[in-house]
Protein backbone atom coordinates (compact mmCIF):
# COMPACT_ATOMS: atom_id res chain seq x y z
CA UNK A 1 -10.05 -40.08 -11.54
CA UNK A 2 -9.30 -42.90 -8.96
CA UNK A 3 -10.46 -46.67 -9.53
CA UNK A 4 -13.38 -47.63 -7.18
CA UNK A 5 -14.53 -51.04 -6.82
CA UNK A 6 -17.77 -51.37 -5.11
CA UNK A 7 -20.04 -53.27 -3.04
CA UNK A 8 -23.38 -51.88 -2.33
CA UNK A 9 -25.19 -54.34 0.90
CA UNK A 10 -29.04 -53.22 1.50
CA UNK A 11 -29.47 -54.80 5.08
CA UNK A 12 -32.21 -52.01 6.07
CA UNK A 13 -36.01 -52.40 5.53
CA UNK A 14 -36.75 -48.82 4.85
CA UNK A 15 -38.19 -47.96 1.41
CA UNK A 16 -36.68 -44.66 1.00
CA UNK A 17 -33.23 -45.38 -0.21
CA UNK A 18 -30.82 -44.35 -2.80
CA UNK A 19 -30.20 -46.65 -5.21
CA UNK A 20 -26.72 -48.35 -6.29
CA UNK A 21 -26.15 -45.96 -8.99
CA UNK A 22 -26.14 -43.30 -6.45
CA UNK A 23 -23.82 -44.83 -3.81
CA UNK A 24 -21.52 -44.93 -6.26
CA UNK A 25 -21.58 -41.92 -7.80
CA UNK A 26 -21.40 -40.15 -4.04
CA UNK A 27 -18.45 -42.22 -3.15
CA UNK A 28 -16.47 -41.93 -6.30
CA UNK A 29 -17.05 -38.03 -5.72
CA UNK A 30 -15.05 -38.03 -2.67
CA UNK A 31 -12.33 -40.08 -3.79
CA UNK A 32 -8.77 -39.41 -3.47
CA UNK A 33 -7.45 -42.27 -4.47
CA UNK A 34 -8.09 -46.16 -5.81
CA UNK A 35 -10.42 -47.82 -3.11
CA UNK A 36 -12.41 -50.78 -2.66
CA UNK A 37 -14.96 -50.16 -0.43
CA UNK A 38 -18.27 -51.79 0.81
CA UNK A 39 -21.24 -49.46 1.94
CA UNK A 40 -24.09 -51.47 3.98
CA UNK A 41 -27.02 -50.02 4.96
CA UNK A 42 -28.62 -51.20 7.78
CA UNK A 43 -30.87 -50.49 10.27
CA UNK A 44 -30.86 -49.32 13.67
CA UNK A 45 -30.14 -53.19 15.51
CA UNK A 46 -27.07 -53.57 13.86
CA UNK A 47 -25.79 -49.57 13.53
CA UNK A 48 -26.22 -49.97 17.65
CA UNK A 49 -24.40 -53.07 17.70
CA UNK A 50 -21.43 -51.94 15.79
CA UNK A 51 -21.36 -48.95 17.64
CA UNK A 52 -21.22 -50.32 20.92
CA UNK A 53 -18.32 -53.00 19.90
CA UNK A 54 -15.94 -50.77 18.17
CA UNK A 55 -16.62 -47.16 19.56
CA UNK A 56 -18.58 -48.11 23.27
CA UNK A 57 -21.86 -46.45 22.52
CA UNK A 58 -24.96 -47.77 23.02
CA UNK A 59 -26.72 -46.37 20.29
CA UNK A 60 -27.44 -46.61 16.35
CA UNK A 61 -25.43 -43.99 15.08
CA UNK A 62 -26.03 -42.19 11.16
CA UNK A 63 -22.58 -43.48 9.76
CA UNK A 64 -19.52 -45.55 10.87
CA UNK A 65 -16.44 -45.96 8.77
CA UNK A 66 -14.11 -49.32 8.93
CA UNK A 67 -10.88 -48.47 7.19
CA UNK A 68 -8.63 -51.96 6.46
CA UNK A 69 -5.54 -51.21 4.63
CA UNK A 70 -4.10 -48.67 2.77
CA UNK A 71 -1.58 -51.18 0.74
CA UNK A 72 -2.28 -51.91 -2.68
CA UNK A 73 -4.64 -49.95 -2.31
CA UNK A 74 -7.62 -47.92 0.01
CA UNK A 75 -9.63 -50.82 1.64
CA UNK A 76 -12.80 -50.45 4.17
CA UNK A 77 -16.70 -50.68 5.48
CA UNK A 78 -19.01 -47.76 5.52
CA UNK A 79 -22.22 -48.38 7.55
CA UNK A 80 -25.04 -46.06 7.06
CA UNK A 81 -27.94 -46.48 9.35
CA UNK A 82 -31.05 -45.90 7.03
CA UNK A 83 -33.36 -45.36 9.80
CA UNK A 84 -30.96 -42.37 11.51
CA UNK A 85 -30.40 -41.04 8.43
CA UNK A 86 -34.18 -40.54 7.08
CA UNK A 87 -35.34 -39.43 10.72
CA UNK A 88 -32.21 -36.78 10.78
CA UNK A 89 -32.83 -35.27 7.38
CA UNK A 90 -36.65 -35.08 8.59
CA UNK A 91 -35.80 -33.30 11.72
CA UNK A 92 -33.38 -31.03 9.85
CA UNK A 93 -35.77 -29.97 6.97
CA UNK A 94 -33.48 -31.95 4.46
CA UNK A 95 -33.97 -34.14 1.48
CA UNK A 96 -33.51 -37.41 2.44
CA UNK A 97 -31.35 -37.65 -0.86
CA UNK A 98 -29.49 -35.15 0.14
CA UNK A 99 -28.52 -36.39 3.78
CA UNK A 100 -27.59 -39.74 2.35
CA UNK A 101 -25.17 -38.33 -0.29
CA UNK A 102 -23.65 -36.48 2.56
CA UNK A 103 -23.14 -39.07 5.06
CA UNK A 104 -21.85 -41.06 2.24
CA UNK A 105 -18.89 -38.71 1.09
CA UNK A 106 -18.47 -38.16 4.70
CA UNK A 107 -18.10 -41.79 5.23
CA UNK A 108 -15.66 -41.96 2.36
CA UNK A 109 -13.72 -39.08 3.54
CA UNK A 110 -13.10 -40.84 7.10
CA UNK A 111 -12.29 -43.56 5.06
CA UNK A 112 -9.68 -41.89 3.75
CA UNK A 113 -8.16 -40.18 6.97
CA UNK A 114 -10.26 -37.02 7.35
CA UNK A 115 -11.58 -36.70 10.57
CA UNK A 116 -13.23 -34.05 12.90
CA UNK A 117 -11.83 -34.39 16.28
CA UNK A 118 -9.85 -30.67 16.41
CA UNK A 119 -12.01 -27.58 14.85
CA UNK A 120 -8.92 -27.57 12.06
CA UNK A 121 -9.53 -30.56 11.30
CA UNK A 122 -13.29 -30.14 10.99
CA UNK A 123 -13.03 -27.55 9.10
CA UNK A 124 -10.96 -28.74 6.25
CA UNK A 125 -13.28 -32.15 6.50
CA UNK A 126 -16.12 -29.43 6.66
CA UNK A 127 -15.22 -27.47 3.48
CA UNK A 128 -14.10 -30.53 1.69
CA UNK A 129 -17.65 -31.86 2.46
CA UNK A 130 -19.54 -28.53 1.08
CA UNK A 131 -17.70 -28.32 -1.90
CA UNK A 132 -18.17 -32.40 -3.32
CA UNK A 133 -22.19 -32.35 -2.65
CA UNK A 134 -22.19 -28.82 -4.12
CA UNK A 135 -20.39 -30.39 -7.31
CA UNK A 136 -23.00 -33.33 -7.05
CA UNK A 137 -25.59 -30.65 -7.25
CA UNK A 138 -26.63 -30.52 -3.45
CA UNK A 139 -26.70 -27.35 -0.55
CA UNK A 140 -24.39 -27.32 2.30
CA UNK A 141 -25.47 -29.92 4.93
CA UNK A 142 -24.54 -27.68 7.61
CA UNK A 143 -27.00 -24.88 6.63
CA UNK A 144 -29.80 -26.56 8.96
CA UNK A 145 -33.49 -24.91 8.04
């Protein structure tokens, strides 16, 4: 099992959100290899901020991945947008749980190099996706009810 070191930021002012505990055990799921990573949850102000700045959208956006280095080891910034998140799992029919744990390992699998710009490349990110959160004891989050 890979190292993890771990920084857990709570910038957001919802009241539905995981707790450190479970950041950490949803990251350390979808590790490949050692990382040091800090996830910061925020709300929708600064998710549309750091959208617009590093990808040129105007708009808060569910998750954003920063990756730094690679050398010693894994290094980089996940951003979930608590708001997005909790109104997405809503309009989905999803625990809100659930939708965090996912956006999580998918954060940590962009982190990592995964990506979903080609379908073959979705696909594998896709499966890879399904198959951690089913291990962590949660559906597929692209079975929408």
């Amino acid at each position: 099992m890979p190292n993890l070191s771990l920084s857990v930021q709570f910038a957001s002012k919802e009241d539905q959100l995981p707790s450190r505990s479970q950041f950490r055990k949803w990251v350390k799921a979808a590790l490949r290899v050692d990382t040091e990573v800090t996830v910061r949850i925020v709300d929708e102000k600064e998710s549309r901020a750091l959208n617009l700045a590093y990808r040129g959208k105007d708009y808060a956006t569910n998750v954003l991945t920063f990756p730094i280095t690679e050398e010693p080891h894994l290094m980089g910034d996940i951003v979930i947008c608590a708001p997005v998140v909790i109104q997405e799992a809503k309009e989905q029919n999803k625990p809100i749980e659930a939708h965090f744990a996912h956006l999580t390992v998918h954060g940590t699998l962009h982190l990592h190099g995964y990506d979903h710009l080609n379908d073959d490349q979705a696909g594998l990110m896709e499966s890879i996706e399904v198959t951690t959160l089913m291990k962590l004891g949660y559906p597929s989050p692209y079975i929408i009810t």
